[in-house]
Protein backbone atom coordinates (compact mmCIF):
# COMPACT_ATOMS: atom_id res chain seq x y z
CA UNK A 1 -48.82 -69.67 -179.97
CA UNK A 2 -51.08 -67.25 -181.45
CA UNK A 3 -53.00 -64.58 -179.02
CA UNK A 4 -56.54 -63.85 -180.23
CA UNK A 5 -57.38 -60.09 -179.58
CA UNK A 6 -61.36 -59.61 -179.07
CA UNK A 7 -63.13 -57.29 -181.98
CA UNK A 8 -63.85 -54.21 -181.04
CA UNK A 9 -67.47 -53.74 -179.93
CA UNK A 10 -69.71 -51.23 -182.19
CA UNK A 11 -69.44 -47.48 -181.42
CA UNK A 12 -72.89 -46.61 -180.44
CA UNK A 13 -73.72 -42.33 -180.50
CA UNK A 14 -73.84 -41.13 -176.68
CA UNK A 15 -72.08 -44.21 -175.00
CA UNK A 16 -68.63 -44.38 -173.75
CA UNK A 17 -66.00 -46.28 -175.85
CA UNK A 18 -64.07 -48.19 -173.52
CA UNK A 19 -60.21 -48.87 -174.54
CA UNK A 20 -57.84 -50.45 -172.02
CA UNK A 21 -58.35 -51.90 -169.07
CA UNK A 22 -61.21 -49.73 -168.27
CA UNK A 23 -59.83 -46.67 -169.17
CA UNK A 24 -62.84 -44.58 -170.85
CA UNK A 25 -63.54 -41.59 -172.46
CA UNK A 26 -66.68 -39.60 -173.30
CA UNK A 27 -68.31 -39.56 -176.70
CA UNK A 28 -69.08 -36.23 -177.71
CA UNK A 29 -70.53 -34.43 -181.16
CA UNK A 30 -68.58 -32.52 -183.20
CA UNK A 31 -68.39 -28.52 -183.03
CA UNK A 32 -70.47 -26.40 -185.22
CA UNK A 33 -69.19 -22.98 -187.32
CA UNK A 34 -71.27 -21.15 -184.32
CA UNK A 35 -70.02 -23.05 -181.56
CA UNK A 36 -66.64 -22.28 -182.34
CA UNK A 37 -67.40 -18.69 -183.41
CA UNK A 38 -69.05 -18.25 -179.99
CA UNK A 39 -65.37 -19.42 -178.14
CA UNK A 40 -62.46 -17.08 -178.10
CA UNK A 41 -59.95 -19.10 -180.53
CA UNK A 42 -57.50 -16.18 -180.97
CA UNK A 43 -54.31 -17.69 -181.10
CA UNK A 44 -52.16 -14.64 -180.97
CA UNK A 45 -53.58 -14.19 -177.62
CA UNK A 46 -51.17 -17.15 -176.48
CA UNK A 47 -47.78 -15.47 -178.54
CA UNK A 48 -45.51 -13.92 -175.89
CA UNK A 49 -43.37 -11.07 -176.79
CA UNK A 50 -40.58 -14.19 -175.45
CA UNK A 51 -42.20 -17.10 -177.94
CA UNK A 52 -42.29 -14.31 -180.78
CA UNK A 53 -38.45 -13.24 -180.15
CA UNK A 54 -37.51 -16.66 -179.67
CA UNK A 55 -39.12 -17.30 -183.29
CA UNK A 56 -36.46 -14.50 -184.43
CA UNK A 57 -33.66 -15.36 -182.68
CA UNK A 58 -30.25 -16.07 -184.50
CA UNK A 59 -27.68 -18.85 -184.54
CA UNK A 60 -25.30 -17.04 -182.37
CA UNK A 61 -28.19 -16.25 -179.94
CA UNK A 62 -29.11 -19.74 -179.58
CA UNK A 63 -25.30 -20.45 -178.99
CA UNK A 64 -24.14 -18.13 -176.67
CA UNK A 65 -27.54 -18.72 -174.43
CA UNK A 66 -26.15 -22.41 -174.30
CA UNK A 67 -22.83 -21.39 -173.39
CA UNK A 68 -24.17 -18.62 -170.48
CA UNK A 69 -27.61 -21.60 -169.34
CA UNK A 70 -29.99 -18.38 -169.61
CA UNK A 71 -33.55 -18.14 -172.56
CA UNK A 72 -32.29 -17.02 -176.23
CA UNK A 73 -34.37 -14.12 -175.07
CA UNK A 74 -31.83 -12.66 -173.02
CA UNK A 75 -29.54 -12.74 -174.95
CA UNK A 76 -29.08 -9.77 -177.44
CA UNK A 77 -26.16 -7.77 -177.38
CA UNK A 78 -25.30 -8.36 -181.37
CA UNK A 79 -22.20 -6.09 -181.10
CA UNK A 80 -20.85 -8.04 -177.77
CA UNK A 81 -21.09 -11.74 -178.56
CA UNK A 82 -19.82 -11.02 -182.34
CA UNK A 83 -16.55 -9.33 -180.72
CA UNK A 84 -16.57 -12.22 -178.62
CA UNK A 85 -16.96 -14.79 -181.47
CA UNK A 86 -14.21 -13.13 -183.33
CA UNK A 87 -11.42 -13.43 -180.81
CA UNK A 88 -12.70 -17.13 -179.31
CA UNK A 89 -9.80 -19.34 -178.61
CA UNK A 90 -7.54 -16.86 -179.33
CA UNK A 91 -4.12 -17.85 -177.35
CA UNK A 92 -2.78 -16.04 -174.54
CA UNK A 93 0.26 -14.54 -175.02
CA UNK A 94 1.46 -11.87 -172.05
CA UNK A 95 1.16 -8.00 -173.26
CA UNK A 96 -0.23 -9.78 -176.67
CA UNK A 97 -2.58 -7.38 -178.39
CA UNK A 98 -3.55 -9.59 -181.93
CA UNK A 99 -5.03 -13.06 -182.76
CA UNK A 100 -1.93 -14.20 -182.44
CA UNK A 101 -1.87 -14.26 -179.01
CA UNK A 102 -3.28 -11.62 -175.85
CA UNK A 103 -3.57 -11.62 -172.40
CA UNK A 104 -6.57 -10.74 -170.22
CA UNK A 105 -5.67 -6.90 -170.16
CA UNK A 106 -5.44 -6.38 -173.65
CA UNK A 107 -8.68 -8.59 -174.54
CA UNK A 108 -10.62 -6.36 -171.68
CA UNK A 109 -8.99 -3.01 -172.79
CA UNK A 110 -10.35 -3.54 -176.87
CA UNK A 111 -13.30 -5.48 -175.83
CA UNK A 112 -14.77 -2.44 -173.53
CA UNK A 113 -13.07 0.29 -175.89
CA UNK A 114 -14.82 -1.86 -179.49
CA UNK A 115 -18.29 -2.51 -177.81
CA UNK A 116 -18.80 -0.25 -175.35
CA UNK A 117 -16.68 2.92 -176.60
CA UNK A 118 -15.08 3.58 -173.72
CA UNK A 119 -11.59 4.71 -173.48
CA UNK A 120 -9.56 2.33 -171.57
CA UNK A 121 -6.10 1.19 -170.93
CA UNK A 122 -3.98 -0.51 -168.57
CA UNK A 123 -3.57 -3.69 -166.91
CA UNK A 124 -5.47 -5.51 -164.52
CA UNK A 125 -4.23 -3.60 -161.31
CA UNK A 126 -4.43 -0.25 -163.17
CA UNK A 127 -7.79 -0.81 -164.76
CA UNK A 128 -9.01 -2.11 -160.59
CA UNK A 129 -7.86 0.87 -159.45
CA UNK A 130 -9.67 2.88 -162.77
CA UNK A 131 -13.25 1.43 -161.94
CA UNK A 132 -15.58 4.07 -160.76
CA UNK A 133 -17.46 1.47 -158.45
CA UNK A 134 -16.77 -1.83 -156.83
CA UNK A 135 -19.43 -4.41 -157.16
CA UNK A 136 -20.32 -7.35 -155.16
CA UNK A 137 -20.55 -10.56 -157.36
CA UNK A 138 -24.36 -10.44 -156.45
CA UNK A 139 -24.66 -7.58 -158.47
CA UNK A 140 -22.57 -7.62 -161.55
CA UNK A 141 -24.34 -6.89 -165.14
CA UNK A 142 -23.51 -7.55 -168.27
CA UNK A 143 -19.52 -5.49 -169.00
CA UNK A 144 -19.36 -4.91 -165.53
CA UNK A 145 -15.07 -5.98 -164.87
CA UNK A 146 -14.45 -9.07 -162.68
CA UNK A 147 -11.07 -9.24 -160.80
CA UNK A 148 -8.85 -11.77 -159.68
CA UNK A 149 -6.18 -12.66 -157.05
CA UNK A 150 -4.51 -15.63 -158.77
CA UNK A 151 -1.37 -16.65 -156.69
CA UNK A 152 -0.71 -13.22 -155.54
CA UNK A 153 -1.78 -10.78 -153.07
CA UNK A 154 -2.52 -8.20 -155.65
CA UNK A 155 -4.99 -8.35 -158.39
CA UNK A 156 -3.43 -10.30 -161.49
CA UNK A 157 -6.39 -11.35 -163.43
CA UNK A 158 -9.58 -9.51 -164.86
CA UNK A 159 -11.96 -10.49 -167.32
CA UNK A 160 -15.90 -8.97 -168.53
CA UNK A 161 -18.74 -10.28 -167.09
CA UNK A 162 -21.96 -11.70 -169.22
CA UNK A 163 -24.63 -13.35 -167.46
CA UNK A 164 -25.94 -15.89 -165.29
CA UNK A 165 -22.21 -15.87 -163.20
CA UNK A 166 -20.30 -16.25 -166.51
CA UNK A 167 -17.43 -13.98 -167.92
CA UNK A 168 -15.19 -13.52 -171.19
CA UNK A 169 -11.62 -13.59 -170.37
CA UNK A 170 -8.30 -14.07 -171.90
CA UNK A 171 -7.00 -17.18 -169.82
CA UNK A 172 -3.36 -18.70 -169.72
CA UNK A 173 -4.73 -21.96 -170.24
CA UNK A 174 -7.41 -21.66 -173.32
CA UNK A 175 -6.98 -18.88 -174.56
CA UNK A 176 -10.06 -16.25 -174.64
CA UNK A 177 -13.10 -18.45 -173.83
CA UNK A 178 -16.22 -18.12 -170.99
CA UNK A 179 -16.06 -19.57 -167.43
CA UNK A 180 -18.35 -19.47 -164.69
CA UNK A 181 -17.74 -17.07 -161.14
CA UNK A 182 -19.18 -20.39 -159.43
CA UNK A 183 -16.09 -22.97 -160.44
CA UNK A 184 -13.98 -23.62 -157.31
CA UNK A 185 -11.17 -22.11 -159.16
CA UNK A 186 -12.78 -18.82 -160.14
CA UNK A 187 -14.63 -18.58 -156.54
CA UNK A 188 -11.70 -18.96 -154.82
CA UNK A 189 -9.86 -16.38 -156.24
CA UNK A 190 -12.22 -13.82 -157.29
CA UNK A 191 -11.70 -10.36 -155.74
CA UNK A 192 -14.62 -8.39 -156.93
CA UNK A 193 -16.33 -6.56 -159.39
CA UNK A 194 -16.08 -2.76 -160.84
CA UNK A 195 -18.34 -0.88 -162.77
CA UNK A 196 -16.88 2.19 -165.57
């Protein structure tokens, strides 16, 4: 069975065209050179300092603000995310100190002294005790050190934090990679914050 569609009824100057099932819109004449020069078209007036960055942003930008849920924008510490990128995956291995294997001392000792140059050593309960100020999670900033009680009474985990609740760490189960202070796991055993 063939449906015959009606033919479309002349388009007369001034009237409304009707489309669907009375669904209309208005007929109007086309702008002028002076109509348009009398509007303010500036488009650059609309270009954020955000859109223009975003626009600029590189790969690893648009990856690590994936990995961290936060705008390309914010994320632009070149120097941090490339030492990062470099040692991803890397295995843990205890007092390891090379791609071959570290643990989450050694990764936090030569990421703060490589991106931050600041002299640090030590391992998680020494560099807890070495923190100049203790943070509340609410709080943290980007290379601020987070701190964990994992099975023991006394700190035995620490790791860098990034953004957005998310940290850099060397963990015994992936090897360095990001997790989130919000996981069950990482909530339940997190014991604070410390600022150098």
């Amino acid at each position: 069975m063939t449906v015959k569609r009606p033919e479309p009824a002349p388009v007369q100057q001034g009237r409304k065209t009707t489309f669907i099932e009375g669904i209309t819109t208005p007929r109007y004449n086309h702008h002028t050179a002076a109509d348009v020069g009398s509007r303010n078209v500036n488009i650059s007036r609309n270009i954020t300092r955000s859109s223009a960055n975003l626009e600029n942003a590189q790969s690893w930008q648009f990856k690590y603000a994936q990995l961290l849920d936060v705008p390309v924008e914010d994320v632009l510490n070149h120097k941090l995310y490339n030492f990062i990128e470099e040692w991803w995956g890397t295995p843990y291995r205890m007092g390891g100190k090379t791609r071959d294997g570290i643990d989450c001392s050694g990764f936090v000792n030569m990421l703060v002294n490589t991106v931050f140059q600041l002299s640090l050593a030590g391992n998680s309960v020494q560099l807890y005790n070495a923190v100049q100020k203790r943070v509340s999670a609410r709080d943290l900033h980007e290379g601020d050190l987070v701190f964990f009680k994992i099975h023991h009474r006394r700190i035995s985990h620490v790791g860098i934090y990034l953004e957005n609740d998310k940290f850099v760490h060397a963990s015994t189960s992936a090897g360095v990679m990001i997790s989130d202070l919000k996981e069950p796991y990482w909530k339940r055993y997190f014991a604070g914050g410390g600022r150098l």
